[in-house]
N, C-alpha and C. Protein backbone atom coordinates (compact mmCIF):
# COMPACT_ATOMS: atom_id res chain seq x y z
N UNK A 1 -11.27 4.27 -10.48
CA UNK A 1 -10.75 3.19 -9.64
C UNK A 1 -10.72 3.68 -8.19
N UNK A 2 -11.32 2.97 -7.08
CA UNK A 2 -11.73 3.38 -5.98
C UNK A 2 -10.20 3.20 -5.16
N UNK A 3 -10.12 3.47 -4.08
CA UNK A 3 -8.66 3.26 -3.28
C UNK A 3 -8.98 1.67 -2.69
N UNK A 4 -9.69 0.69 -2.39
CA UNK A 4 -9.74 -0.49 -2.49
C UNK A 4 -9.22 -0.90 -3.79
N UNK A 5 -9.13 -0.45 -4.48
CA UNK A 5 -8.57 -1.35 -5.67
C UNK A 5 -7.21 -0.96 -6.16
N UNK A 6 -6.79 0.35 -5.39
CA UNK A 6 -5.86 1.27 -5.60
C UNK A 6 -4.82 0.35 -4.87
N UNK A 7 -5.03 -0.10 -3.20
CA UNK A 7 -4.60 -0.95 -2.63
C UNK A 7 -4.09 -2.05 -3.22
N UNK A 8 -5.16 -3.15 -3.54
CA UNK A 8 -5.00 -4.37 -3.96
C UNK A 8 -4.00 -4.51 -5.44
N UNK A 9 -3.94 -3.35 -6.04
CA UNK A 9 -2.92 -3.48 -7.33
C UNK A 9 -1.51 -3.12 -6.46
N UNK A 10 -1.54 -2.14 -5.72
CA UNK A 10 -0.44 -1.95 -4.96
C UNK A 10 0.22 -3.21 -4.39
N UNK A 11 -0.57 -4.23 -3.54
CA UNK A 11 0.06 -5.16 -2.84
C UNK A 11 -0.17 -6.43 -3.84
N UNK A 12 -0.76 -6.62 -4.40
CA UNK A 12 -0.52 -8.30 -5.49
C UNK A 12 1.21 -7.93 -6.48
N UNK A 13 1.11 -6.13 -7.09
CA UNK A 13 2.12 -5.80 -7.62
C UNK A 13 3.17 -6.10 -6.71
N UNK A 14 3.61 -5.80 -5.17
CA UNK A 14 4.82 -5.89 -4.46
C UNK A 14 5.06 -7.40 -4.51
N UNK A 15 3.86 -8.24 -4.27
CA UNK A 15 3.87 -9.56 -3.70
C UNK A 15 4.40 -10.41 -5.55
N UNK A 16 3.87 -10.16 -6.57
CA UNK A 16 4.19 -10.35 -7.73
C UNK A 16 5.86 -10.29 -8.09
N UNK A 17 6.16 -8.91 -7.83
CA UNK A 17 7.54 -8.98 -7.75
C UNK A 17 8.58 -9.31 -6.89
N UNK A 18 8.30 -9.52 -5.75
CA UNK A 18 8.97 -10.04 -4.97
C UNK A 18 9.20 -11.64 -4.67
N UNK A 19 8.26 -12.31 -5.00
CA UNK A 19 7.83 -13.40 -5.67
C UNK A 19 9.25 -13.73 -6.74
N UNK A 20 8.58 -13.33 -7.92
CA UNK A 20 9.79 -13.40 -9.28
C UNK A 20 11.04 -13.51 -8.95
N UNK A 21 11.14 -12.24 -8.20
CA UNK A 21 12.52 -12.17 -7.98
C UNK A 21 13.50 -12.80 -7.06
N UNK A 22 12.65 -13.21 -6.08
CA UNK A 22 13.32 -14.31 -4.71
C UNK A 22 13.23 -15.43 -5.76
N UNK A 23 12.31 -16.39 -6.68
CA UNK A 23 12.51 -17.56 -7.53
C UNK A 23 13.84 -16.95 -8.27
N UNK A 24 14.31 -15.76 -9.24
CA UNK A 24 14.92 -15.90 -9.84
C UNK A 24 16.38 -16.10 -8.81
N UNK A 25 16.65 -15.18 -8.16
CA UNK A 25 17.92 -14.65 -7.01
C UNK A 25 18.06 -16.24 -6.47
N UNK A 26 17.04 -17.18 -5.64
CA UNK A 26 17.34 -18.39 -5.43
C UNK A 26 18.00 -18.99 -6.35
N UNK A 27 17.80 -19.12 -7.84
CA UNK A 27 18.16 -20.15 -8.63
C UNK A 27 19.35 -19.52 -8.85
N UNK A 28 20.12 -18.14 -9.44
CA UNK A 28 20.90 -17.65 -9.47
C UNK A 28 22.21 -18.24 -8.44
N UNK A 29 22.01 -18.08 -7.46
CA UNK A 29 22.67 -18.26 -6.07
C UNK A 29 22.47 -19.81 -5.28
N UNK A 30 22.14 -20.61 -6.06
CA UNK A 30 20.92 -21.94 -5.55
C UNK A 30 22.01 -22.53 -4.39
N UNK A 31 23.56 -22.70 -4.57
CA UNK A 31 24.70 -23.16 -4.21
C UNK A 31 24.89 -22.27 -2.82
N UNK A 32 24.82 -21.20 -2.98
CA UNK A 32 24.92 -20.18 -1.54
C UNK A 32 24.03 -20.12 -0.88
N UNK A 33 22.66 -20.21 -1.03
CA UNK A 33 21.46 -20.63 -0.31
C UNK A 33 21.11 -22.23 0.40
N UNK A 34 21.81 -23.19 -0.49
CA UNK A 34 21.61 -24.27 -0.19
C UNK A 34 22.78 -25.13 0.35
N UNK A 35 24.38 -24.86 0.72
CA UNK A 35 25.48 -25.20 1.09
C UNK A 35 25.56 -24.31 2.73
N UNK A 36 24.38 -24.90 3.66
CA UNK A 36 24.44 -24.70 4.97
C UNK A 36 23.30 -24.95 5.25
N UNK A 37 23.07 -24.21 6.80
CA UNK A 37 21.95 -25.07 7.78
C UNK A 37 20.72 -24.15 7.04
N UNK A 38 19.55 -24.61 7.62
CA UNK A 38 18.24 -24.09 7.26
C UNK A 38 18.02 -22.67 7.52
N UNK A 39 18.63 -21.64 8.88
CA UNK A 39 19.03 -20.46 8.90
C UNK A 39 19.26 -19.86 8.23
N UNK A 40 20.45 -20.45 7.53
CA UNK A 40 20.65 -19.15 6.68
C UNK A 40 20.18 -19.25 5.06
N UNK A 41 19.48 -20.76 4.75
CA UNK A 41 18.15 -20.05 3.62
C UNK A 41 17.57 -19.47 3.87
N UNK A 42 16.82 -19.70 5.48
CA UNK A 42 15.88 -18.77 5.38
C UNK A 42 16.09 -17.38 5.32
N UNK A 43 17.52 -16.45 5.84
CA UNK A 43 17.56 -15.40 5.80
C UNK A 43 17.73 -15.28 4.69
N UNK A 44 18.22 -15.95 3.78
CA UNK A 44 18.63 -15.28 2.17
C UNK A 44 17.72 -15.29 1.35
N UNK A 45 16.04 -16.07 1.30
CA UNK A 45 15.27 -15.87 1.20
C UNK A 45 14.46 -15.09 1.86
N UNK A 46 14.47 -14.14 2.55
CA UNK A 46 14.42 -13.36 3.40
C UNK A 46 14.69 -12.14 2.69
N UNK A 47 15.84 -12.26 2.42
CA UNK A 47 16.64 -10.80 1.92
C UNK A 47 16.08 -10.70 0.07
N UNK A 48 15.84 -12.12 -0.47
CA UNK A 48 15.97 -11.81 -1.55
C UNK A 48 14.19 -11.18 -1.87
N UNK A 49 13.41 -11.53 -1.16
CA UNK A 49 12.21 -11.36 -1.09
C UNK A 49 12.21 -9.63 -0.91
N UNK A 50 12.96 -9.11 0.09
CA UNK A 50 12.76 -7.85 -0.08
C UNK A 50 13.57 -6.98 -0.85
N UNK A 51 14.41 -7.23 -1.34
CA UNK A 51 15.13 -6.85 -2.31
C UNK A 51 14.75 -6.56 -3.43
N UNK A 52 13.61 -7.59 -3.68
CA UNK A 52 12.72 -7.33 -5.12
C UNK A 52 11.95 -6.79 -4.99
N UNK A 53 11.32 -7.27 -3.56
CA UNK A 53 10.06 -5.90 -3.36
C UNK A 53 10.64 -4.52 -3.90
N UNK A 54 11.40 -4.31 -3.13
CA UNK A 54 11.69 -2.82 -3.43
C UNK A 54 11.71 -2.62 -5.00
N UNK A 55 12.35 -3.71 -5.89
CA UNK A 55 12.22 -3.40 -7.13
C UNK A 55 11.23 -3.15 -7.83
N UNK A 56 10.23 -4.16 -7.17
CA UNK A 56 8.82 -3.63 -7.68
C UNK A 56 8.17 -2.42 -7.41
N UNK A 57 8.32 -1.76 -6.14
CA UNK A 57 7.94 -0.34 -5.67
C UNK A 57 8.83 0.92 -6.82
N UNK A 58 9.89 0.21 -7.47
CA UNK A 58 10.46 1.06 -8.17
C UNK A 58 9.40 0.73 -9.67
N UNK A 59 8.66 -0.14 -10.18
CA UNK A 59 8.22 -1.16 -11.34
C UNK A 59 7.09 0.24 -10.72
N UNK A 60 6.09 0.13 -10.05
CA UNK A 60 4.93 0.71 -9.62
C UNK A 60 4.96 1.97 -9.96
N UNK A 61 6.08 3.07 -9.20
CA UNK A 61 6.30 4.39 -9.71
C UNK A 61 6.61 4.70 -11.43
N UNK A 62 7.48 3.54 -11.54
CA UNK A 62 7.13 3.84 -13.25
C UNK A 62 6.13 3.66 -13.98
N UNK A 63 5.12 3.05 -13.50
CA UNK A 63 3.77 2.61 -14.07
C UNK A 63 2.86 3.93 -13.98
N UNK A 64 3.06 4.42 -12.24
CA UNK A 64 1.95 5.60 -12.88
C UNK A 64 2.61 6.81 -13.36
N UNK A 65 4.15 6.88 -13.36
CA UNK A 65 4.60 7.81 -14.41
C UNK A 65 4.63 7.71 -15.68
N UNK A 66 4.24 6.47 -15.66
CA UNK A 66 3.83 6.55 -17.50
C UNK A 66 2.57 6.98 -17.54
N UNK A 67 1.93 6.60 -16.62
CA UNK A 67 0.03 6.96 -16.98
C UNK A 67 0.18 8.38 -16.64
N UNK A 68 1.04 9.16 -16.24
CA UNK A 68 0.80 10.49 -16.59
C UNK A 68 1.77 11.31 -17.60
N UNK A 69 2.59 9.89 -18.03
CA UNK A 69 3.24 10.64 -19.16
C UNK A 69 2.41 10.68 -20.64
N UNK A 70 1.50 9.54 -20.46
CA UNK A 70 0.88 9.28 -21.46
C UNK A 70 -0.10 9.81 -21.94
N UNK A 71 -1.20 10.53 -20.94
CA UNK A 71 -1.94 11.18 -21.07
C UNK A 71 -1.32 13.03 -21.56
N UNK A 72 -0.49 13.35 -20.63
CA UNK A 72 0.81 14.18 -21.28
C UNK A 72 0.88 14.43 -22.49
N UNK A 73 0.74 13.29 -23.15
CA UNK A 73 1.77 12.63 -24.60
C UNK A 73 0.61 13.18 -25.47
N UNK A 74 -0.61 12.49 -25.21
CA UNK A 74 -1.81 12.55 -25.95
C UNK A 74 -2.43 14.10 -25.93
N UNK A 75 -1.98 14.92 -24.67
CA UNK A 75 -2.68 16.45 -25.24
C UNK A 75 -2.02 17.14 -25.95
N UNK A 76 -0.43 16.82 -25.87
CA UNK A 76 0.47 17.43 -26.36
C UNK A 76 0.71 17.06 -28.10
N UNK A 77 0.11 16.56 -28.38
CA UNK A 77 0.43 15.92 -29.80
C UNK A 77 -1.03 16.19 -30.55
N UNK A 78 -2.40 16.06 -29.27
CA UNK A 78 -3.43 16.24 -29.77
C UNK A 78 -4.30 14.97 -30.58
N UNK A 79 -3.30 14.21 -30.84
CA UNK A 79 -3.76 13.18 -31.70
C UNK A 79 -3.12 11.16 -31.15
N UNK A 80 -3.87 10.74 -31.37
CA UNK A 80 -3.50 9.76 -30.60
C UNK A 80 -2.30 8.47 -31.43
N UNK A 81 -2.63 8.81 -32.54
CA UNK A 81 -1.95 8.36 -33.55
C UNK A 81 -0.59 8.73 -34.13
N UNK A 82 -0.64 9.93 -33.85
CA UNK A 82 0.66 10.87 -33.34
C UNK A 82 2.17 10.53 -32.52
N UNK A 83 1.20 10.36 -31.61
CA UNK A 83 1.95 10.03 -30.34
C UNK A 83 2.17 8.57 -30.22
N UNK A 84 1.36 7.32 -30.82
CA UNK A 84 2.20 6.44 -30.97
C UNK A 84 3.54 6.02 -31.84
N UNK A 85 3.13 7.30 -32.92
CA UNK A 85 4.40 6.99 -33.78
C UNK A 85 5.85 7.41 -32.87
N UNK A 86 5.47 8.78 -32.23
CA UNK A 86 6.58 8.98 -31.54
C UNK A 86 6.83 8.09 -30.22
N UNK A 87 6.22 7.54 -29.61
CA UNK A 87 6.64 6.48 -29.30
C UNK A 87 7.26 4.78 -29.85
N UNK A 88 7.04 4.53 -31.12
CA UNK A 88 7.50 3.73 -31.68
C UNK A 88 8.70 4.10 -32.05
N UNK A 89 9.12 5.51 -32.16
CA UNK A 89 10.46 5.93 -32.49
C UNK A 89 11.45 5.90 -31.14
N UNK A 90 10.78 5.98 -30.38
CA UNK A 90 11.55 5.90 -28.92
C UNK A 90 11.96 4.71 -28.35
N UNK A 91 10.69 3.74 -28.91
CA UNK A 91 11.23 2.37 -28.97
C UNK A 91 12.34 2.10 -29.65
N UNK A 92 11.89 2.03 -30.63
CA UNK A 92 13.44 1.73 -31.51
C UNK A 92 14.76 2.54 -31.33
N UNK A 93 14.55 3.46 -30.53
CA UNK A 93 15.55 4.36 -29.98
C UNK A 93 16.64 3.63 -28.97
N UNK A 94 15.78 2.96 -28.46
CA UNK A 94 16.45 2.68 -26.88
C UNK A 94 16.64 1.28 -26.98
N UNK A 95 15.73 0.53 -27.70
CA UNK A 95 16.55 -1.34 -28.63
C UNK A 95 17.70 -0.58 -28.70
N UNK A 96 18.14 -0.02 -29.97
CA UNK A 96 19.36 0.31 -29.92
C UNK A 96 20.06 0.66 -29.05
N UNK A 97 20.07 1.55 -28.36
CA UNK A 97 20.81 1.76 -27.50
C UNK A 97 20.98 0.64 -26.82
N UNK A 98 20.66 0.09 -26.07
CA UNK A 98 20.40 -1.46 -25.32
C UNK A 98 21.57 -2.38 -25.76
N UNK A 99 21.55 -2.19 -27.01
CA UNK A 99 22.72 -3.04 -27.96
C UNK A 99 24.05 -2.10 -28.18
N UNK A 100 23.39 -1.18 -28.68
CA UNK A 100 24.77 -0.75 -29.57
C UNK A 100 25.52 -0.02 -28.02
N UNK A 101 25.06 0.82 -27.01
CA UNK A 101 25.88 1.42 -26.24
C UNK A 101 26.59 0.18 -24.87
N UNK A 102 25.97 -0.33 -24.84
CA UNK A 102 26.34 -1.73 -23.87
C UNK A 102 27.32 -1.76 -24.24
N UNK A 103 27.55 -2.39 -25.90
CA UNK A 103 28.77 -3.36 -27.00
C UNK A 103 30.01 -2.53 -26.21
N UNK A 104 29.92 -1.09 -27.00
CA UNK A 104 30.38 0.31 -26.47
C UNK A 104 31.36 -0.32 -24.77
N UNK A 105 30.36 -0.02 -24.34
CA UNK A 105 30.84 0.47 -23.05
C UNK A 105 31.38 -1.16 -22.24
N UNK A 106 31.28 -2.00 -22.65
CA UNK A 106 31.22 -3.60 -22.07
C UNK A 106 31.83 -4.11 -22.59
N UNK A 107 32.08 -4.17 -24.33
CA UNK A 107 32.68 -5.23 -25.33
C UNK A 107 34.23 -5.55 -24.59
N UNK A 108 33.93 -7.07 -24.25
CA UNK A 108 35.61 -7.63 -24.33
C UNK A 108 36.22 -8.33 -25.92
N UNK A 109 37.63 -8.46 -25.73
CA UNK A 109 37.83 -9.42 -26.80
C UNK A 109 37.40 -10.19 -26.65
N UNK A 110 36.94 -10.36 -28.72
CA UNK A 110 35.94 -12.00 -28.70
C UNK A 110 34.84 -11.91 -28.53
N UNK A 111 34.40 -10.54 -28.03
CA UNK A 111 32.82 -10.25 -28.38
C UNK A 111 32.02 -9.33 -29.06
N UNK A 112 30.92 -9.44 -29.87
CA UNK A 112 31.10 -9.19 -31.02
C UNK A 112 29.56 -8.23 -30.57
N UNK A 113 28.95 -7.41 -31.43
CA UNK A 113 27.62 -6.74 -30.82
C UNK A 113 26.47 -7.79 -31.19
N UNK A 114 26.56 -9.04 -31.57
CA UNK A 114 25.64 -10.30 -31.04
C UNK A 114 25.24 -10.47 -29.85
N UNK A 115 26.38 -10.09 -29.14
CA UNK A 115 26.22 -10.94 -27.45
C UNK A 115 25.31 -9.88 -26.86
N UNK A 116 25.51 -8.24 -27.26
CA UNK A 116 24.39 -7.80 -26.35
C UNK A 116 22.92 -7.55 -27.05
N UNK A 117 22.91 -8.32 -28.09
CA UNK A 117 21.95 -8.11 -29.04
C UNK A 117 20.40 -8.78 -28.48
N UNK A 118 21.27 -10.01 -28.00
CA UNK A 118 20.31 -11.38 -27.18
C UNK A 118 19.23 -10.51 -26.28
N UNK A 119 19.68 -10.01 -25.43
CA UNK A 119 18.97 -9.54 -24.38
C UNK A 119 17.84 -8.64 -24.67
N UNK A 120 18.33 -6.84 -25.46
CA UNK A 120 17.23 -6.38 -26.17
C UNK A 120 15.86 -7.18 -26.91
N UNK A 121 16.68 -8.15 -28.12
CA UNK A 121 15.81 -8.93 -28.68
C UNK A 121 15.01 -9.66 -28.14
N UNK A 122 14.98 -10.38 -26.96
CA UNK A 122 14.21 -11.09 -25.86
C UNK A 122 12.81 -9.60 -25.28
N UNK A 123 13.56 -9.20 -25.18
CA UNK A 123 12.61 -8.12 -24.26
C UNK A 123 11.70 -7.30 -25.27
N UNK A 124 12.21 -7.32 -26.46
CA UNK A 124 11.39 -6.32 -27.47
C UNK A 124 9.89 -7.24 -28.15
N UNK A 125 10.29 -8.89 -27.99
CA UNK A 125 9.41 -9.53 -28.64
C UNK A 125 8.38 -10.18 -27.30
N UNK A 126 9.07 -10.03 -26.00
CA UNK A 126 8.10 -10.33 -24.91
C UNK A 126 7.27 -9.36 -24.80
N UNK A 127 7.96 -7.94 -25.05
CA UNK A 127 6.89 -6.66 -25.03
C UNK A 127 5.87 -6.74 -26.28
N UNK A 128 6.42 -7.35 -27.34
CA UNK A 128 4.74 -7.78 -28.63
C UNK A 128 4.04 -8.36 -27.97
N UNK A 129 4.73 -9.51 -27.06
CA UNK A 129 3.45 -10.34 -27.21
C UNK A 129 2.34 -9.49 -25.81
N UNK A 130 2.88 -9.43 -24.85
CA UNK A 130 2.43 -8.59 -23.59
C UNK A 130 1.59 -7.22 -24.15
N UNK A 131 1.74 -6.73 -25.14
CA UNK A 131 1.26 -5.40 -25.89
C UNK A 131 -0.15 -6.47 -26.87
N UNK A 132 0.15 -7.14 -27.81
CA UNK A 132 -1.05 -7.75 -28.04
C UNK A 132 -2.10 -8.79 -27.21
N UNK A 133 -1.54 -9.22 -26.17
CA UNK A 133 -2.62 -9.38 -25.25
C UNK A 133 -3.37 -8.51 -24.61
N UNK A 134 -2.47 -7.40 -24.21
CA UNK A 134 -3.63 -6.35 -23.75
C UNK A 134 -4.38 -5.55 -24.77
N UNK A 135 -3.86 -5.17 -26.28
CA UNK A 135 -4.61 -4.93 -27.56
C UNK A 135 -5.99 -6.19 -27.49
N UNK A 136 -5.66 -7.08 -27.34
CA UNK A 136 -6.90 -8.24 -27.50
C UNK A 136 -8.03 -8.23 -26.44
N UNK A 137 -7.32 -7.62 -24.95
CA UNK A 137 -8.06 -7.78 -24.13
C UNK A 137 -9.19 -6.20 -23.95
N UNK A 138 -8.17 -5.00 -24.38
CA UNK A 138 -9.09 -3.92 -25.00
C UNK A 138 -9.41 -3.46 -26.09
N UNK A 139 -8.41 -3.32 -26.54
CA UNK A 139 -8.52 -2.91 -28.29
C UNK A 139 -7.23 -2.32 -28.50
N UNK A 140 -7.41 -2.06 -30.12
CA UNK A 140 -5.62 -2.06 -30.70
C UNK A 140 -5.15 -1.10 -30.63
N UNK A 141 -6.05 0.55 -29.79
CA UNK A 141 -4.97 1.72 -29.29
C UNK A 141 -4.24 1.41 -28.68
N UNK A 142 -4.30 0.17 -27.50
CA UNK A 142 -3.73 0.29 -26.75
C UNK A 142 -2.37 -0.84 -26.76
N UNK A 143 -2.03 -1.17 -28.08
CA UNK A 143 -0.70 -2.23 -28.47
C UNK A 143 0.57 -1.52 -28.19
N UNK A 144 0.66 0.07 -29.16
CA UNK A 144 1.72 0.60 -29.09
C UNK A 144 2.51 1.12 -27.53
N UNK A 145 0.93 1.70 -26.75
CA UNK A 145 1.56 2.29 -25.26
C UNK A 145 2.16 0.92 -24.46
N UNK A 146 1.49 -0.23 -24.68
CA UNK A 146 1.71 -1.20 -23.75
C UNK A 146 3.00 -1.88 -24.34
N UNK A 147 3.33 -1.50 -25.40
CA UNK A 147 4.66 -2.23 -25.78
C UNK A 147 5.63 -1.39 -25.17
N UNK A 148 5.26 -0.09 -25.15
CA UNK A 148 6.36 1.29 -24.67
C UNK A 148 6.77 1.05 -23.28
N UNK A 149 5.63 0.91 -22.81
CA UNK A 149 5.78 0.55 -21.36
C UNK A 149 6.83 -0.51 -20.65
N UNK A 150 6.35 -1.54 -21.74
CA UNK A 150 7.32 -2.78 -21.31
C UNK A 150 8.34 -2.51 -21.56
N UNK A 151 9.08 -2.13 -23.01
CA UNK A 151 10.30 -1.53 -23.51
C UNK A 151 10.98 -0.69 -22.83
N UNK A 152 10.23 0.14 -23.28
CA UNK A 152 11.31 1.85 -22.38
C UNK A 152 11.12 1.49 -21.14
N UNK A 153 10.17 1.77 -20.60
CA UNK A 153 9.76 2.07 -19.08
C UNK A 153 10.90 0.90 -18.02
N UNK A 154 10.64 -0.50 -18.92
CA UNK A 154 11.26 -1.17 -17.93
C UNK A 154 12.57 -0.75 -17.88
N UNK A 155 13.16 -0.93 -19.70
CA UNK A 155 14.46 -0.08 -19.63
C UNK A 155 14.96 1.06 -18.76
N UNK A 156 14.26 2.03 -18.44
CA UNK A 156 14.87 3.32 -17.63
C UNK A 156 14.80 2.26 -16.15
N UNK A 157 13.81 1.75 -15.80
CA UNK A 157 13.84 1.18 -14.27
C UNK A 157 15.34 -0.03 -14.62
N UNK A 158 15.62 -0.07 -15.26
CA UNK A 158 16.89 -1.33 -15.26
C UNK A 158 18.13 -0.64 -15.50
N UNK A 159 18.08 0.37 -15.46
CA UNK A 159 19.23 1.01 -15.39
C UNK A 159 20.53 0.87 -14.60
N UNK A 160 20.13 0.98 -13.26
CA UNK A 160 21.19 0.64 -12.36
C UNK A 160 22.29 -0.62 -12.59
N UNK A 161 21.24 -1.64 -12.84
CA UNK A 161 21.96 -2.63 -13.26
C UNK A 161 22.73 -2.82 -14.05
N UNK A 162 22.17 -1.88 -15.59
CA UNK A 162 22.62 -2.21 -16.64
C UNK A 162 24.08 -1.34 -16.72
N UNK A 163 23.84 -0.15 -15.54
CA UNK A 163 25.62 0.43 -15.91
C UNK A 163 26.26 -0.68 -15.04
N UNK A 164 26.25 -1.33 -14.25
CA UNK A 164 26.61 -2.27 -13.53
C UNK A 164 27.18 -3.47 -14.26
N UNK A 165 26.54 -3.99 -15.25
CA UNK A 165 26.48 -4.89 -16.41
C UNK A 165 27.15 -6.40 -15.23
N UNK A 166 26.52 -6.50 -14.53
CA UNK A 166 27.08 -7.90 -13.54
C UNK A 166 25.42 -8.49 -14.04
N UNK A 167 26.66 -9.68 -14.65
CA UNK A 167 24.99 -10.93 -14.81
C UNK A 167 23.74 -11.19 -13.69
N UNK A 168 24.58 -11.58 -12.53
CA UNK A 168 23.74 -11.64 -11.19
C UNK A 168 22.34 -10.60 -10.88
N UNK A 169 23.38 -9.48 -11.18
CA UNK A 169 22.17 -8.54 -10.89
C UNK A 169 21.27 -8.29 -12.09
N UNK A 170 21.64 -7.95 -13.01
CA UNK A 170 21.29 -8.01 -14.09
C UNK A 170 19.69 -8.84 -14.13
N UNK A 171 19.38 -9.75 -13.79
CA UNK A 171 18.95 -10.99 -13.99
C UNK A 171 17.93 -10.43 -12.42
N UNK A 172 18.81 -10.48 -11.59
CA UNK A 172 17.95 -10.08 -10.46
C UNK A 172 17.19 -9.12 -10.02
N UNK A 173 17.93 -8.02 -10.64
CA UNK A 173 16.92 -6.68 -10.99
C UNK A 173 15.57 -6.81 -11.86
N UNK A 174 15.91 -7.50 -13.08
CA UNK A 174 15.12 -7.57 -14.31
C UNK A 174 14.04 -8.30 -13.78
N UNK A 175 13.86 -9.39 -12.93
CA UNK A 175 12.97 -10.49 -13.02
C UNK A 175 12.25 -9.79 -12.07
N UNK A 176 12.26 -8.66 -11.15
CA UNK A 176 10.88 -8.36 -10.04
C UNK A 176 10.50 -7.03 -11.33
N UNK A 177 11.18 -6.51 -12.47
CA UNK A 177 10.91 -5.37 -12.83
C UNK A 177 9.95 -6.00 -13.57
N UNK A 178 10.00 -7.11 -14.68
CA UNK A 178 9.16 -7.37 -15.75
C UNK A 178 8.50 -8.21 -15.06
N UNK A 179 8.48 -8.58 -14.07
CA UNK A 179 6.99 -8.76 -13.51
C UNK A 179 6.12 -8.83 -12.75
N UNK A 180 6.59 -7.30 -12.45
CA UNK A 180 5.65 -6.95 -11.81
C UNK A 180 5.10 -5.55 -12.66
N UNK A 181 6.33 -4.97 -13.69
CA UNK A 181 5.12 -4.45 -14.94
C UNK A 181 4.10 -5.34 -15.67
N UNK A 182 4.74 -6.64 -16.19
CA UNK A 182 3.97 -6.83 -16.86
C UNK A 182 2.09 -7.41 -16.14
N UNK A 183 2.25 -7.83 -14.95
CA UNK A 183 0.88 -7.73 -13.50
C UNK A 183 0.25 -6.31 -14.01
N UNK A 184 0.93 -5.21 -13.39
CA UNK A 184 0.17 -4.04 -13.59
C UNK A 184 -0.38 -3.58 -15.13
N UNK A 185 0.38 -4.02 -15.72
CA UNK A 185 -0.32 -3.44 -16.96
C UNK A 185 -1.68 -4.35 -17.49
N UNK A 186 -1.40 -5.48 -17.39
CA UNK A 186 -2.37 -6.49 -17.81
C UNK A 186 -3.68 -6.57 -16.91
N UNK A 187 -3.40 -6.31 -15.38
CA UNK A 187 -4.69 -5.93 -14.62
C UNK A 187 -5.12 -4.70 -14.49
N UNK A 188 -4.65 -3.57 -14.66
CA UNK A 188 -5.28 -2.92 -14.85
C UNK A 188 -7.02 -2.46 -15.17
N UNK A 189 -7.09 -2.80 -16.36
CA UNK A 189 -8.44 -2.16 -17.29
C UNK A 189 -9.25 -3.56 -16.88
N UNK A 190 -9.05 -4.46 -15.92
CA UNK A 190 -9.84 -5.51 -15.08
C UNK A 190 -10.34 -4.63 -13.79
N UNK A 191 -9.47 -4.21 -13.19
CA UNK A 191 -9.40 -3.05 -11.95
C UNK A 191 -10.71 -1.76 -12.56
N UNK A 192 -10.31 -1.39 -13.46
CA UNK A 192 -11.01 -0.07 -13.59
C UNK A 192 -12.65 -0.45 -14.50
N UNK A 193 -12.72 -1.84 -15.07
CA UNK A 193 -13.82 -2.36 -15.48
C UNK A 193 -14.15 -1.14 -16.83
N UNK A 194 -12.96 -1.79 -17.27
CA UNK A 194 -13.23 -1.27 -18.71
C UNK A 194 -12.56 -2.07 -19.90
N UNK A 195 -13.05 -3.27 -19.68
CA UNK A 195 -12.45 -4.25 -21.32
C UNK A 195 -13.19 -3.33 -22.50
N UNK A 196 -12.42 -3.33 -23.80
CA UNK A 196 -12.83 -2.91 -24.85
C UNK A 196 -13.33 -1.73 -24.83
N UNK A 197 -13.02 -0.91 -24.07
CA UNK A 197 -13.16 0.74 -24.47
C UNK A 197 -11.74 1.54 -24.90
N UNK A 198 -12.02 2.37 -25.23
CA UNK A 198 -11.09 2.78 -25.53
C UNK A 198 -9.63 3.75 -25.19
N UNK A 199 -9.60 3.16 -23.83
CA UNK A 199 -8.12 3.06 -22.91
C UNK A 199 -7.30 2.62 -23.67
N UNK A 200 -6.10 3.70 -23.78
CA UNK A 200 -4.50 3.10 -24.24
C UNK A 200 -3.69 2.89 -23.23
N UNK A 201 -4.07 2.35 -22.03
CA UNK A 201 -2.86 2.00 -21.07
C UNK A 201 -3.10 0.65 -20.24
């Protein structure tokens, strides 16, 4: 992949997430953006626009730290089949956690480990489907890394929020993170002009 293209994933990725996340942060806030003069939407669209950017510049560094964790993964195990299992275990590692340490650390009365169940479960079955589109668009090595990616990866980048556990942010963090991973991962192997070979990322 040449640095023209190195570029253009760089800036559709910022513009992708920053995007998401000013739509989500507007609707979030729709009442505080929209209860005054035209000024001060525009600054709060303003702010929310870069706010996500930055989230996405955080979405980006985790992307190519996975592409060098992954390759990592694969000498170290030697086997490619290997290393997805241990990544499927890491998945299911951190679902849980997602649920069970939240309940933990968050549970009020009256709430039961359902309520933080919702959220994992959303994100584990958006990462199937996001993992078998890019399996379809190259082939099926590459289901397990691209589910990891979405899973864990976004997970560690949502962190801040999540010790935070404020809905607002929560929501506002999440929406420039997942998508502007899920942009990079899916353009990718378009970028590097390699449909159907045998790339796992």
């Amino acid at each position: 992949m040449n640095s023209r293209k190195v570029v253009y994933l760089f800036f559709t990725t910022l513009l992708v997430g920053s995007i998401s996340g000013g739509i989500v942060g507007f609707i979030i806030d729709f009442d505080v953006y929209t209860n005054g003069d035209l000024m001060n939407m525009f600054v709060g669209v303003i702010w929310l626009l870069g706010i996500s950017a930055a989230f996405s510049l955080i979405s980006q560094m985790g992307f190519f730290a996975y592409l060098t964790l992954h390759r990592f993964g694969l000498g170290l195990f030697k086997s490619a089949r290997l290393w997805n299992r241990v990544q499927v275990v890491v998945i299911a590692f951190v679902v849980f956690d997602l649920i069970y340490l939240r309940y933990i650390a968050f549970a009020t009365e009256g709430e039961n480990v359902l309520h933080y169940a919702i959220m994992p479960i959303l994100l584990l079955a958006y990462g199937l489907v996001i993992a078998y589109l890019k399996a379809k668009e190259t082939n099926q090595g590459a289901f397990i890394p691209a589910l990891f990616f979405i899973v864990v990866v976004t997970t560690i980048e949502w962190v801040p929020a999540l010790t935070v556990n404020d809905p607002k942010w929560l929501w506002m963090y999440f929406a420039p993170l997942i998508a502007a991973n899920t942009w990079q991962l899916l353009i990718l192997h378009r970028l590097t002009n390699q449909p159907n070979t045998k790339a796992r990322a």
